[in-house]
N, C-alpha and C. Protein backbone atom coordinates (compact mmCIF):
# COMPACT_ATOMS: atom_id res chain seq x y z
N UNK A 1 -53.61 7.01 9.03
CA UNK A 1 -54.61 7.97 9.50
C UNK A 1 -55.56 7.29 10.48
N UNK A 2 -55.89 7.62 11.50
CA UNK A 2 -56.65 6.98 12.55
C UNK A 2 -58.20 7.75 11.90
N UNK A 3 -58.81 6.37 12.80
CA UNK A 3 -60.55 6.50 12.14
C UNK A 3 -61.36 7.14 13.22
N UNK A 4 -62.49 7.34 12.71
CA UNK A 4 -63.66 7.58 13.64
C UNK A 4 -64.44 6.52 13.77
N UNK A 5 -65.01 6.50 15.22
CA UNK A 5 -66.43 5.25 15.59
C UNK A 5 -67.58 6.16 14.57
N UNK A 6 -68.85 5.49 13.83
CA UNK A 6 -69.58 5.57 13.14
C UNK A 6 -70.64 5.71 14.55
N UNK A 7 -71.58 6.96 13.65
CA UNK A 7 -72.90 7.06 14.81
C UNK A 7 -74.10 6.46 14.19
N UNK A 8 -75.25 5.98 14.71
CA UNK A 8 -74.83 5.99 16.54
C UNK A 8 -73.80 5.29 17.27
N UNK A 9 -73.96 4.76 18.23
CA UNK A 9 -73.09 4.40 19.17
C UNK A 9 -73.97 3.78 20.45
N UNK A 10 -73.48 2.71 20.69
CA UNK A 10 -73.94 2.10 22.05
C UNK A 10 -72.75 0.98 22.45
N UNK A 11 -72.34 1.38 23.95
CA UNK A 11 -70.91 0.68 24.06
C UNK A 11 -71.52 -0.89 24.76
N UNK A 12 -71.12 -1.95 24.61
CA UNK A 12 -71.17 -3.07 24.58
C UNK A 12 -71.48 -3.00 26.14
N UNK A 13 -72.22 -4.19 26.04
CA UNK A 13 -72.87 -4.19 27.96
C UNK A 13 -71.92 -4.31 28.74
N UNK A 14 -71.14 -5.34 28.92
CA UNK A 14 -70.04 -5.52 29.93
C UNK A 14 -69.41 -3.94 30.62
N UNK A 15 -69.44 -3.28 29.42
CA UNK A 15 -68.34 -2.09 29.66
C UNK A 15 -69.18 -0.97 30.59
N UNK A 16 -70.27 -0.94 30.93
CA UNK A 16 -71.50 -0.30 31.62
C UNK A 16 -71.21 -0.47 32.48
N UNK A 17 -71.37 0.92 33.50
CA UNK A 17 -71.44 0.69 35.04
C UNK A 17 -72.67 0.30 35.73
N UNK A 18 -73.75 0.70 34.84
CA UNK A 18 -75.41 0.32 35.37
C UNK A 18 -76.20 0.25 33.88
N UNK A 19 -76.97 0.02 34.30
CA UNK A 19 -78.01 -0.37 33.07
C UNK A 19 -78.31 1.07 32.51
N UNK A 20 -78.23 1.28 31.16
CA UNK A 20 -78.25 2.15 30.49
C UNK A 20 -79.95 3.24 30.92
N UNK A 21 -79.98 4.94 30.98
CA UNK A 21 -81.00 5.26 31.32
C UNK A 21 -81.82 5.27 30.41
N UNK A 22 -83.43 5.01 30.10
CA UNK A 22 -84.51 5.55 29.17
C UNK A 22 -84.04 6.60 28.90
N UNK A 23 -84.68 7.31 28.17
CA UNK A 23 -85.31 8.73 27.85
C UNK A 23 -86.09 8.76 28.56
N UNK A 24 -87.19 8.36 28.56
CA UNK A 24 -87.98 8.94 29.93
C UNK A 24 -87.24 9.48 30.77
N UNK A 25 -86.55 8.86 32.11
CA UNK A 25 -85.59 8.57 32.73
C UNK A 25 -84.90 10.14 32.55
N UNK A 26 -84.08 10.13 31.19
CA UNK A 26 -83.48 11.17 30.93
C UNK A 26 -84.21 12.45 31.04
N UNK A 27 -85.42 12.50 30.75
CA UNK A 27 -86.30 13.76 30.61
C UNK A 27 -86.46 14.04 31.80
N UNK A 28 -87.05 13.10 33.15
CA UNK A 28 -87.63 13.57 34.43
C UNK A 28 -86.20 14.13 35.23
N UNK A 29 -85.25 13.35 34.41
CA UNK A 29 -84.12 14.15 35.54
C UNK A 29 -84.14 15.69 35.77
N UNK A 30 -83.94 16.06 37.16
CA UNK A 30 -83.99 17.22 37.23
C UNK A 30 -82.50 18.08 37.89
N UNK A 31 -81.35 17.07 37.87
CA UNK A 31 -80.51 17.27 38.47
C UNK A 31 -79.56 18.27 37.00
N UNK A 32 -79.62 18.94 36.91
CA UNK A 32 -79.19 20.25 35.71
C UNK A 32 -77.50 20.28 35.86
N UNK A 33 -77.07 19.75 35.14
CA UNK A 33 -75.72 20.74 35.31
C UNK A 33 -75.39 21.84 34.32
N UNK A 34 -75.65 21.79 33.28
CA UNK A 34 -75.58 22.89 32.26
C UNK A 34 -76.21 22.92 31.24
N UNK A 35 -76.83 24.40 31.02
CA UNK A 35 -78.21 24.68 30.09
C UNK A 35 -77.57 25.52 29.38
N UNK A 36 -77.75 25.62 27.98
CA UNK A 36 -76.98 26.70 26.81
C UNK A 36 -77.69 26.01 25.61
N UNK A 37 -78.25 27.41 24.70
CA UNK A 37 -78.12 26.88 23.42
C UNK A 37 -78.77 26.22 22.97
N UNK A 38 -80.42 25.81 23.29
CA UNK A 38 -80.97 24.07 23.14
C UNK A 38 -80.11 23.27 23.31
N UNK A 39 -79.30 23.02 24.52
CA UNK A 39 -78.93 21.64 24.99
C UNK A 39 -79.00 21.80 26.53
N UNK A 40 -79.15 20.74 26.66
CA UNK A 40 -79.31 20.60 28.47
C UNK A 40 -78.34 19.47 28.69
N UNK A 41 -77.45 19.47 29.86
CA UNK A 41 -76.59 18.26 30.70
C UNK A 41 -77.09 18.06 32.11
N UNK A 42 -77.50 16.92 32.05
CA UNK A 42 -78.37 16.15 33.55
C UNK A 42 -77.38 15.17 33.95
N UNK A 43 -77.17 15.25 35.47
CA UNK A 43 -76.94 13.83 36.02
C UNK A 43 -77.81 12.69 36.15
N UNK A 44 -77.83 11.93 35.68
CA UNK A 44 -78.70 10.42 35.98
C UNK A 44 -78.64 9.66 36.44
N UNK A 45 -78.88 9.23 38.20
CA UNK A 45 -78.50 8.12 38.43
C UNK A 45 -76.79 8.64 39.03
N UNK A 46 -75.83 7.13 39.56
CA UNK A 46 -74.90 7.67 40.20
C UNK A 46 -73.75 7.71 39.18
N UNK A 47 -73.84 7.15 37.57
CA UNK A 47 -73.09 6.65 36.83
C UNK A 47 -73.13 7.68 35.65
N UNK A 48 -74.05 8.48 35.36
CA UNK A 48 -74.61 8.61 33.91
C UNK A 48 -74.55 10.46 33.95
N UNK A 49 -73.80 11.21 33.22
CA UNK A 49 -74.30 12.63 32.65
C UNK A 49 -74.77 12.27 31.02
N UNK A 50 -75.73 13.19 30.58
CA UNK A 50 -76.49 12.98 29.79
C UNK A 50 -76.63 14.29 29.12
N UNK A 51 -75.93 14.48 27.92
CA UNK A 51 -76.02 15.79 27.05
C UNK A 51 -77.16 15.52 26.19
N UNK A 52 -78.21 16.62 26.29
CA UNK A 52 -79.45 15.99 24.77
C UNK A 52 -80.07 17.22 24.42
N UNK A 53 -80.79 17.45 23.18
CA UNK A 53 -80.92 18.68 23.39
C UNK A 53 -81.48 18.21 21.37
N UNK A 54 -82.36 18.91 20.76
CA UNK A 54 -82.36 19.02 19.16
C UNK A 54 -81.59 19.63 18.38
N UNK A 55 -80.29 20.44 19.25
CA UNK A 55 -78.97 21.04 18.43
C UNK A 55 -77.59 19.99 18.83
N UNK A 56 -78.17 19.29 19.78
CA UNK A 56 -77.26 18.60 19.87
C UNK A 56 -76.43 17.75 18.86
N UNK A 57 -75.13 17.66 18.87
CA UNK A 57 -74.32 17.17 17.67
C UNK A 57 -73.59 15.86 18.46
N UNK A 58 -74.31 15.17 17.31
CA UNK A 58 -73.55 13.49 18.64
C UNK A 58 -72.02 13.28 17.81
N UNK A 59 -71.66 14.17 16.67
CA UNK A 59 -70.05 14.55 16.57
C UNK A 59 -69.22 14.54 18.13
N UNK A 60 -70.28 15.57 19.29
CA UNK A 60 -69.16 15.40 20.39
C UNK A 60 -68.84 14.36 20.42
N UNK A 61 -69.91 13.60 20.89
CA UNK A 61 -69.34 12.08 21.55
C UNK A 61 -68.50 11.34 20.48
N UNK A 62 -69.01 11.53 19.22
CA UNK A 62 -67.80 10.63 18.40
C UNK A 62 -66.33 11.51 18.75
N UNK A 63 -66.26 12.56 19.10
CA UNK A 63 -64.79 13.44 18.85
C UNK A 63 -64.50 12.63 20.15
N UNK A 64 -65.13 12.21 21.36
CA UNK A 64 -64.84 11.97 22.77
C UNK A 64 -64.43 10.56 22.27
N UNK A 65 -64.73 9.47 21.47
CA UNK A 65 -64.68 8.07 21.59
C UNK A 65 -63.45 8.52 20.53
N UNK A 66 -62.92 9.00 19.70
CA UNK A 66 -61.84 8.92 19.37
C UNK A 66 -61.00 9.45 19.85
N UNK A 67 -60.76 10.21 20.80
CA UNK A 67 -59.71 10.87 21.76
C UNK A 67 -59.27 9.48 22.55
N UNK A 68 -60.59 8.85 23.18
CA UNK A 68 -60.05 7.78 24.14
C UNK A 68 -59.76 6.76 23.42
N UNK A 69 -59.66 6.16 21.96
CA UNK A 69 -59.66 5.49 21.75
C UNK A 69 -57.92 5.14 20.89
N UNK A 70 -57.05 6.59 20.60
CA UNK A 70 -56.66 7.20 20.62
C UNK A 70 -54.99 7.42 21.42
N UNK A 71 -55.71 7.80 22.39
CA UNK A 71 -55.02 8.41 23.26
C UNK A 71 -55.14 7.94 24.74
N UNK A 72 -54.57 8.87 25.56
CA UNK A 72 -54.78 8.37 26.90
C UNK A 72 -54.67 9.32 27.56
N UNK A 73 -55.43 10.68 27.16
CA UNK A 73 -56.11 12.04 27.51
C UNK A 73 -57.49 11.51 28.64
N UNK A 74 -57.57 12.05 29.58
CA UNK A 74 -58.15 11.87 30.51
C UNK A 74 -59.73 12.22 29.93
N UNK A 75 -60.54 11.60 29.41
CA UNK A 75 -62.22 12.24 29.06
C UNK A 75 -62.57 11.40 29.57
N UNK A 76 -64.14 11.30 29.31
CA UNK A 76 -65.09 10.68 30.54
C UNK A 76 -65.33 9.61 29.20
N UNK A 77 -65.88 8.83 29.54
CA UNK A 77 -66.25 7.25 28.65
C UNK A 77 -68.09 7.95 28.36
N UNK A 78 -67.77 7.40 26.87
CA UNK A 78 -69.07 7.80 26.51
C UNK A 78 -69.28 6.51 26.15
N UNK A 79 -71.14 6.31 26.44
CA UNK A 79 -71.64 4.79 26.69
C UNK A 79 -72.88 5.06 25.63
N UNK A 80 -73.89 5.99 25.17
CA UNK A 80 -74.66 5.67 23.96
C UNK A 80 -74.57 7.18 23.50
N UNK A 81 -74.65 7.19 21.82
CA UNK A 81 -74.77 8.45 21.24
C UNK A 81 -75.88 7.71 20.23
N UNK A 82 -77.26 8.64 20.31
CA UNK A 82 -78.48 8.36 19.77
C UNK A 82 -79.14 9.24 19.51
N UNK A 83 -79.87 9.67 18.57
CA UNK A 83 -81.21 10.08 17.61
C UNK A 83 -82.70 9.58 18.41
N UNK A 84 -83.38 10.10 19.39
CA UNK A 84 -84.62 9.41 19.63
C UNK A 84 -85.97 10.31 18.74
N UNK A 85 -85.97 9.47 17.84
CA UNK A 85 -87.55 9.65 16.48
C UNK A 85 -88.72 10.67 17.84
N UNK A 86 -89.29 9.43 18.76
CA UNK A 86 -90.33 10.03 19.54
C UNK A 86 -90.08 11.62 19.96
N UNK A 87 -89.15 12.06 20.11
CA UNK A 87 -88.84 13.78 20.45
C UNK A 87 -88.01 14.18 19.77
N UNK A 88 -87.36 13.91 19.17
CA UNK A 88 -86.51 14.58 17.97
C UNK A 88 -85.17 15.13 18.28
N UNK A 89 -84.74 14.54 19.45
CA UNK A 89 -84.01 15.05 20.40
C UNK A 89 -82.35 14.24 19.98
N UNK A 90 -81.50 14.72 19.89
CA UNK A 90 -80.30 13.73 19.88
C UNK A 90 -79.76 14.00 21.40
N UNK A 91 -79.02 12.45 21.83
CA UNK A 91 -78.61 12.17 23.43
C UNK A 91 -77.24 11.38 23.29
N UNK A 92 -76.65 12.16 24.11
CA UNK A 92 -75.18 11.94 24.24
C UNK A 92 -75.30 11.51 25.43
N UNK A 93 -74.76 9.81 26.28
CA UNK A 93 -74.59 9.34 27.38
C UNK A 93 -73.50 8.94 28.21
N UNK A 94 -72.77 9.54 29.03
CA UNK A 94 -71.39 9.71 29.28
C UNK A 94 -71.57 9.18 30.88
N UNK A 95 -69.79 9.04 31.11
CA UNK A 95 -69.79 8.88 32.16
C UNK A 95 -69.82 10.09 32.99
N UNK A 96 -70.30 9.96 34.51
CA UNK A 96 -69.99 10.73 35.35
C UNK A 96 -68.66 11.02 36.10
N UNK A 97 -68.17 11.80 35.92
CA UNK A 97 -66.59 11.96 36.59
C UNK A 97 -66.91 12.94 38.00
N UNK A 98 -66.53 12.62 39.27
CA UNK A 98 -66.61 13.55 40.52
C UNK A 98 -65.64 14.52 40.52
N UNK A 99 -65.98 15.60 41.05
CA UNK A 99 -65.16 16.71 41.13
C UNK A 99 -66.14 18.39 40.89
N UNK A 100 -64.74 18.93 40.93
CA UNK A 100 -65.71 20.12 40.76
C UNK A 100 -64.96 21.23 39.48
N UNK A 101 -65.91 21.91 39.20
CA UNK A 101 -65.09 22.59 38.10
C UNK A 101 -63.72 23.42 38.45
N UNK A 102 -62.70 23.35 37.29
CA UNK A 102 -61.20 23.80 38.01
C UNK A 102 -61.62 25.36 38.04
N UNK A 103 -62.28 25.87 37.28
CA UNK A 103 -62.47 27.69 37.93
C UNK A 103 -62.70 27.74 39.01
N UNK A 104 -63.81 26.89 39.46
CA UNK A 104 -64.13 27.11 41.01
C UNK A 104 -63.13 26.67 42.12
N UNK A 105 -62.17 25.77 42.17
CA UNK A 105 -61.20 25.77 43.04
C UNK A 105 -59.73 26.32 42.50
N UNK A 106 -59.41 26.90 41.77
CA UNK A 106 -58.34 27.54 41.26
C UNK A 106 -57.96 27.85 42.06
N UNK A 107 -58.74 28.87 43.10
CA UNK A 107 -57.45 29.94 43.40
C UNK A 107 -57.52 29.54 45.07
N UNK A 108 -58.11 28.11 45.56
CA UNK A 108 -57.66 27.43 46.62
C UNK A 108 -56.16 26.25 46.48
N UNK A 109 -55.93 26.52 45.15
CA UNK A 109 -54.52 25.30 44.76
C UNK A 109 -53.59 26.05 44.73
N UNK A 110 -52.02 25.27 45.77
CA UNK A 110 -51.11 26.07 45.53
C UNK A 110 -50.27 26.45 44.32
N UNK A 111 -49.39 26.93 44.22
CA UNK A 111 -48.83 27.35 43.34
C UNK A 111 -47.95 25.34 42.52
N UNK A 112 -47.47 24.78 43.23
CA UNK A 112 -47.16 23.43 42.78
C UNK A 112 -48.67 23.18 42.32
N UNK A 113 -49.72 22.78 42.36
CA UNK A 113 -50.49 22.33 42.09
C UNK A 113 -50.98 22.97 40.50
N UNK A 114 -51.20 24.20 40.53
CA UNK A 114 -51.33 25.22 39.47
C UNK A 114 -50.46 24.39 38.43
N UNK A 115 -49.09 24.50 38.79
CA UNK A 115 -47.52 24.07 37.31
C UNK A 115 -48.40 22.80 37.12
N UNK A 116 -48.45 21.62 38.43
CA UNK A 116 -48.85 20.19 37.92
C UNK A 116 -50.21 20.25 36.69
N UNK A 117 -51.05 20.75 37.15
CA UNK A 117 -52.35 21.23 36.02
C UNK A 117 -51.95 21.60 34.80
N UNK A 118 -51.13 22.76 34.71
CA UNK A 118 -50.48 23.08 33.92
C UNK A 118 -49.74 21.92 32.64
N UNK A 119 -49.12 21.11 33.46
CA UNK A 119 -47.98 20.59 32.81
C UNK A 119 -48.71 19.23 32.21
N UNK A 120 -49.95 18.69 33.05
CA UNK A 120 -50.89 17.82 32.46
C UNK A 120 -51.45 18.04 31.44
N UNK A 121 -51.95 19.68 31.12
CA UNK A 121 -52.44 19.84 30.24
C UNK A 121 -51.88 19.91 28.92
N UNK A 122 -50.29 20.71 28.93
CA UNK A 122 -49.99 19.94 27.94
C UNK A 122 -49.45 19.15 27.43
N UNK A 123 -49.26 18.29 28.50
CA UNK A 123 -49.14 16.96 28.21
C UNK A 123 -50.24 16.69 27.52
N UNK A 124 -51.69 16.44 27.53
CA UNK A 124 -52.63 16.10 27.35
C UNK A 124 -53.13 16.40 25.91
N UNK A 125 -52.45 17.72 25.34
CA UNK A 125 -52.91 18.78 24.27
C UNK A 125 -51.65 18.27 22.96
N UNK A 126 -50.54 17.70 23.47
CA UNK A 126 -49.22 17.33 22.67
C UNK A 126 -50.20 15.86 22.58
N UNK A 127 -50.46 15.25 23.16
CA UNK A 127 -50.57 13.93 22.79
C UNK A 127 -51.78 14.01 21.69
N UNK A 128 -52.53 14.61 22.19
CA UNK A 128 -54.19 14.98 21.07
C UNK A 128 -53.42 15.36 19.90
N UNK A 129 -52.82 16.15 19.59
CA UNK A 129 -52.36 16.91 18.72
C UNK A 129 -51.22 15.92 17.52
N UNK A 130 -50.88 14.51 18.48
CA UNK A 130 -50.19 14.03 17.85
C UNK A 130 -50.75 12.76 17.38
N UNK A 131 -51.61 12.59 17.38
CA UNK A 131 -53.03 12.10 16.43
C UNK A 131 -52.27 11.73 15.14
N UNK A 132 -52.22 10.76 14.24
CA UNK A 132 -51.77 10.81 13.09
C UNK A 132 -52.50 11.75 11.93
N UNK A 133 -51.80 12.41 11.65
CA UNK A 133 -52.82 13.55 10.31
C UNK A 133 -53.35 12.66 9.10
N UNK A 134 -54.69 13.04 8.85
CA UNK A 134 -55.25 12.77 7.79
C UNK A 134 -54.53 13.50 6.74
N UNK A 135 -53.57 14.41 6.49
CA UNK A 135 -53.23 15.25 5.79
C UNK A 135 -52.74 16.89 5.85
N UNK A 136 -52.44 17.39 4.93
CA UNK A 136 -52.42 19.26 4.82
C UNK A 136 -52.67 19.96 4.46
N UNK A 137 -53.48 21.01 5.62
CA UNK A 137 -53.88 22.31 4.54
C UNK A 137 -53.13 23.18 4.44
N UNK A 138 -53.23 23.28 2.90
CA UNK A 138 -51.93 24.22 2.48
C UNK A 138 -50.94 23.21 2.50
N UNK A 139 -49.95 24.40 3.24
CA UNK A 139 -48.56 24.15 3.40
C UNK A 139 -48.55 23.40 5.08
N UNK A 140 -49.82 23.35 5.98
CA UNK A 140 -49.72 23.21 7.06
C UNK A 140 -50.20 21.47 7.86
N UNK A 141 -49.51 21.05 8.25
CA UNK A 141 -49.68 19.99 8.54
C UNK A 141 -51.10 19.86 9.68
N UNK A 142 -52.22 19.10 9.86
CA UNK A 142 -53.30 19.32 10.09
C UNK A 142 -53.26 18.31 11.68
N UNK A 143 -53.90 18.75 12.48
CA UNK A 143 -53.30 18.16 13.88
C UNK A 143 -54.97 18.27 14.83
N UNK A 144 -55.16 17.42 15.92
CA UNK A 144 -56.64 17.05 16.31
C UNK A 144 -56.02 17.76 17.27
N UNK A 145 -57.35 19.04 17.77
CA UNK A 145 -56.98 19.69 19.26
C UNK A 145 -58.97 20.45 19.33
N UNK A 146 -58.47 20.98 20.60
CA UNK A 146 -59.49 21.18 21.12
C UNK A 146 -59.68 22.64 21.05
N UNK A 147 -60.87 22.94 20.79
CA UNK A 147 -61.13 24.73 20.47
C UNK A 147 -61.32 25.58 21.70
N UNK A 148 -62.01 25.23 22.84
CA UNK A 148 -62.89 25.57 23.71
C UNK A 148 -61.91 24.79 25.05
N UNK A 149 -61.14 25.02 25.77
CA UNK A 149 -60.42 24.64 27.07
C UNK A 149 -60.47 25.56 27.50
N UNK A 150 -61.90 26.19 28.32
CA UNK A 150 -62.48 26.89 29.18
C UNK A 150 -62.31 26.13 30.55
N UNK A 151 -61.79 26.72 31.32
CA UNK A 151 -61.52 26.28 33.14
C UNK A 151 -62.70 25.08 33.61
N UNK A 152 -64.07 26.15 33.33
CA UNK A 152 -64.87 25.54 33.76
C UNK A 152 -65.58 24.51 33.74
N UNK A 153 -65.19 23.67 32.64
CA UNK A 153 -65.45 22.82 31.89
C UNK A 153 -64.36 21.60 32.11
N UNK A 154 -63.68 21.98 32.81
CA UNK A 154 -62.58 21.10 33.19
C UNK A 154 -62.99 20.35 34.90
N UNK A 155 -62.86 19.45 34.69
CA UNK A 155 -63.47 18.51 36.68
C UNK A 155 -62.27 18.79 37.23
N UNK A 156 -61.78 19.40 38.45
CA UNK A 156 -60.81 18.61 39.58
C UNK A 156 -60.79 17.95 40.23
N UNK A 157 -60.04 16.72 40.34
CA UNK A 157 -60.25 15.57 41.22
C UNK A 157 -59.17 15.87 41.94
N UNK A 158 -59.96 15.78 43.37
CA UNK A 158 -59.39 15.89 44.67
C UNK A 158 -58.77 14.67 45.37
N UNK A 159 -59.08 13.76 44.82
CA UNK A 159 -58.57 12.33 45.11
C UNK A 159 -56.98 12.35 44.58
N UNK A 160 -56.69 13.06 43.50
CA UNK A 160 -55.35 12.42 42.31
C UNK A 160 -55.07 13.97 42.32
N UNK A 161 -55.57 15.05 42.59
CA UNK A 161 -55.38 16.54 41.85
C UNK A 161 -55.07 16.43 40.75
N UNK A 162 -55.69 15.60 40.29
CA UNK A 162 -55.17 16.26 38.23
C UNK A 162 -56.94 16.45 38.09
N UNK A 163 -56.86 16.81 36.42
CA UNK A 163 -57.87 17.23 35.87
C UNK A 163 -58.66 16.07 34.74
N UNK A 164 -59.58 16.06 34.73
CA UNK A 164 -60.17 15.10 33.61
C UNK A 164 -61.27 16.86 32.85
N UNK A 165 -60.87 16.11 31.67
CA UNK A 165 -61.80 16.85 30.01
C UNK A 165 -63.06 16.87 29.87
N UNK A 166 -63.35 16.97 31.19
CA UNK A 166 -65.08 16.37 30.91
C UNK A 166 -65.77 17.75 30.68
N UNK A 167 -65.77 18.18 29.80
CA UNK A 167 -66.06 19.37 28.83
C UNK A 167 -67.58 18.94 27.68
N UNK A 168 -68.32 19.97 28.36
CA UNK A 168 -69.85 19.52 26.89
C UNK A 168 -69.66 20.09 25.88
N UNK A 169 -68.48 20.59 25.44
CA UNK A 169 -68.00 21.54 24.25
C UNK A 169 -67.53 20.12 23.10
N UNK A 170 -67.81 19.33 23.06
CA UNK A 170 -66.53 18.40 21.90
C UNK A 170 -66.72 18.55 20.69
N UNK A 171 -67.88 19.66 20.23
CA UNK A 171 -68.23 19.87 18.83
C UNK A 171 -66.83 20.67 18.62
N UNK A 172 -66.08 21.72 19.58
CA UNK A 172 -65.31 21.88 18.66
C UNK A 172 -63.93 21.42 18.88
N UNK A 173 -63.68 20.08 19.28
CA UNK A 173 -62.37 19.72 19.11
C UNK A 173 -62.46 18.87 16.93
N UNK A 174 -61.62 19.39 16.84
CA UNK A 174 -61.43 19.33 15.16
C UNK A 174 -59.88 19.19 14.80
N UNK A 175 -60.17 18.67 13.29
CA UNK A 175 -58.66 18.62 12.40
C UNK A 175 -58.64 20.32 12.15
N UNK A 176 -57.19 20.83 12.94
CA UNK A 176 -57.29 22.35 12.54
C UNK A 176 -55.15 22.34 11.83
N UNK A 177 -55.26 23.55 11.18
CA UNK A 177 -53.79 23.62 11.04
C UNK A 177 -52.37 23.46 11.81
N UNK A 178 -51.72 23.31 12.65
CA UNK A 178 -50.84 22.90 13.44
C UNK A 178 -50.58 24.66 14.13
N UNK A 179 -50.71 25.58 12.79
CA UNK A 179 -50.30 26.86 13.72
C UNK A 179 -51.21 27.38 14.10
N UNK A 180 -52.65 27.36 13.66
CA UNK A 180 -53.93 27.58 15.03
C UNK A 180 -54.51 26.69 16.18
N UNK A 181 -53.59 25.57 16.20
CA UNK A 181 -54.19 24.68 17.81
C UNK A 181 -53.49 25.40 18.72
N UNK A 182 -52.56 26.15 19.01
CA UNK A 182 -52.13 27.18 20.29
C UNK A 182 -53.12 28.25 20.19
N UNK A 183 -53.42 29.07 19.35
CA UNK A 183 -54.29 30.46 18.82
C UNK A 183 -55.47 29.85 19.69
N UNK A 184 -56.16 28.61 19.25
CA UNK A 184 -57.35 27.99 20.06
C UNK A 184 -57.19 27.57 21.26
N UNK A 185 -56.01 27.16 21.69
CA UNK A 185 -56.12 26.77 23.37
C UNK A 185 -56.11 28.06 23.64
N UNK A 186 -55.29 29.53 23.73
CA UNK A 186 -55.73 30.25 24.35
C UNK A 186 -57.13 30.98 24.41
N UNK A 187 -57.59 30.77 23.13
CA UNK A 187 -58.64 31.42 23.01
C UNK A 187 -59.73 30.77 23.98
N UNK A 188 -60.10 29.18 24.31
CA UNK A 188 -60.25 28.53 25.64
C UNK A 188 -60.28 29.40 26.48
N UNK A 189 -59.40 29.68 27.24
CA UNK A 189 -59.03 30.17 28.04
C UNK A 189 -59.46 31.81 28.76
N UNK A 190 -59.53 32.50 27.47
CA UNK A 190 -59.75 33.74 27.60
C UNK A 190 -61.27 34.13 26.71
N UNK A 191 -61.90 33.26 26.45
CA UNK A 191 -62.90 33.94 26.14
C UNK A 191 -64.13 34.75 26.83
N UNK A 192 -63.63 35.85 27.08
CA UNK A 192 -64.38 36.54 27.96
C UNK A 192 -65.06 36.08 29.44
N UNK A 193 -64.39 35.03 29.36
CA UNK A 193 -65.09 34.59 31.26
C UNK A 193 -63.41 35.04 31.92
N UNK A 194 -63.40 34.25 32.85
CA UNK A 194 -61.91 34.36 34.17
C UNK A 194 -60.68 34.12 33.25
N UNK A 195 -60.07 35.15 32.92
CA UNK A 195 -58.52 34.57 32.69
C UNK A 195 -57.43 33.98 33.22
N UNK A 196 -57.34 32.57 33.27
CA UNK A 196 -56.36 31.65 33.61
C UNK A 196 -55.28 31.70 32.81
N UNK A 197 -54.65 32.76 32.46
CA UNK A 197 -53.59 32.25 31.48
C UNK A 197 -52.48 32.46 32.56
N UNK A 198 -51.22 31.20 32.11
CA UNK A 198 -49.79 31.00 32.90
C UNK A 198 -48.88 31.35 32.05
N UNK A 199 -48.60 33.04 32.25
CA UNK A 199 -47.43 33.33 31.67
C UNK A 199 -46.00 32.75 31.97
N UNK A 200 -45.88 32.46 33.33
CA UNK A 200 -44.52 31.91 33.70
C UNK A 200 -44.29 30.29 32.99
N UNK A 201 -45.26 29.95 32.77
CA UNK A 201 -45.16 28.40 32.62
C UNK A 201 -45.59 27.88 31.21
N UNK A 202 -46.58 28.72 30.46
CA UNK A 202 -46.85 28.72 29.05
C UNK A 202 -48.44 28.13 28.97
N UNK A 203 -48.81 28.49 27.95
CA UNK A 203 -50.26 27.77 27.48
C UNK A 203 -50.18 26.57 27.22
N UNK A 204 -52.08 26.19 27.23
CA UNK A 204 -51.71 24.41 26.61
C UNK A 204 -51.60 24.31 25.23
C-alpha cells in the first residue's frame, strides 16, 4: 500500500526555485487567479501559486505530493503546506506552471490535438488509478482518482501541447470504488459549466 507525506510539509531547500514567500508576501499579492469558497489562489513572484484561505484543506497538497511521488502524472510540485497561528489561515505553496486554461483554448486545437489531450488524459487517470489499493469496499476494489477534471482547471502548454493537473480542486481526488472513478471523471467534466465530453474517443 503506498503512503502519504505527513502535514505540514516544507520541501527541502535545494529543491526550490526561489526562496520560499512570507505570508506577508502572500497576503499583499494581488495577482488573483481564483476566488471560491473562502479560498483565494495568488501568483507570487515568478515561481510560486499560493492556495490559502481558513477552509483551506492542506489534504490537497498532501493528495498532490502523493500523486507525484507516486506517479508520473503531470501536477505542479508543491513546496510548503502550512497552518499560520497569526491568521488562522492554512497555505498551500505550489509551483507555477505557464499556460492557459484548456477551456479557454479548446476550440482553437485541432482535432489531432483534441485525441492527443484526450489520450494523455487517460493515460494520466489509468496510471493514478493504478496506485496500489489500500484495500475493498465491499466487493469493490478501491483505486486513487480524481473527482473534479473540470477543463478549466487544467493548464495548456503551448511549448509541448499536452496538459499539466494544475487544478485547486485536490480535496477531492480520493480512495473511491473502481466502478465510480469513470462516474467521477465525467462528472468533471460536465458539471454544469462547458461540456467537453469525447464521444468518439471516450472519457478519462
Amino acid at each position: 500500500m503506498a503512503t502519504r507525506p505527513t502535514l505540514a510539509y516544507f520541501a527541502a531547500p535545494e529543491l526550490l526555485p526561489a526562496p520560499l514567500p512570507t505570508v506577508a508576501e502572500i497576503l499583499e499579492s494581488t495577482r488573483f487567479l481564483v476566488r471560491y469558497g473562502g479560498a483565494l489562489v495568488v501568483r507570487v513572484g515568478d515561481h510560486f501559486v499560493v492556495k490559502y484561505g481558513k477552509k483551506v484543506n492542506l489534504q490537497e497538497g498532501g493528495n498532490m505530493l502523493f500523486v507525484r511521488q507516486h506517479t508520473s502524472v503531470p501536477v505542479p510540485a508543491v513546496y510548503a503546506l502550512f497552518h499560520d497561528e497569526g491568521t488562522g489561515q492554512n497555505f498551500i505553496i505550489q509551483e507555477y506552471v505557464a499556460g492557459k486554461p484548456l477551456d479557454l483554448v479548446w476550440d482553437t486545437l485541432c482535432l489531432n490535438e483534441e485525441m492527443a489531450i484526450t489520450c494523455q488524459l487517460r493515460q494520466n487517470m489509468d496510471e493514478m488509478r493504478s496506485i496500489p489499493s489500500p484495500g475493498y469496499y465491499g466487493g469493490h476494489r478501491l483505486v486513487f482518482t480524481h473527482g473534479d477534471l473540470f477543463p478549466g482547471n487544467m493548464i495548456f502548454r503551448e511549448d509541448t501541447k499536452t496538459v499539466a493537473l494544475a487544478q485547486y480542486r485536490y480535496d477531492w481526488a480520493q480512495w473511491v470504488p473502481v466502478v465510480l472513478a469513470e462516474y467521477f471523471a465525467e462528472l468533471g467534466w460536465m458539471q454544469g459549466r462547458r461540456e467537453l465530453a469525447f464521444p468518439s474517443y471516450g472519457w478519462v
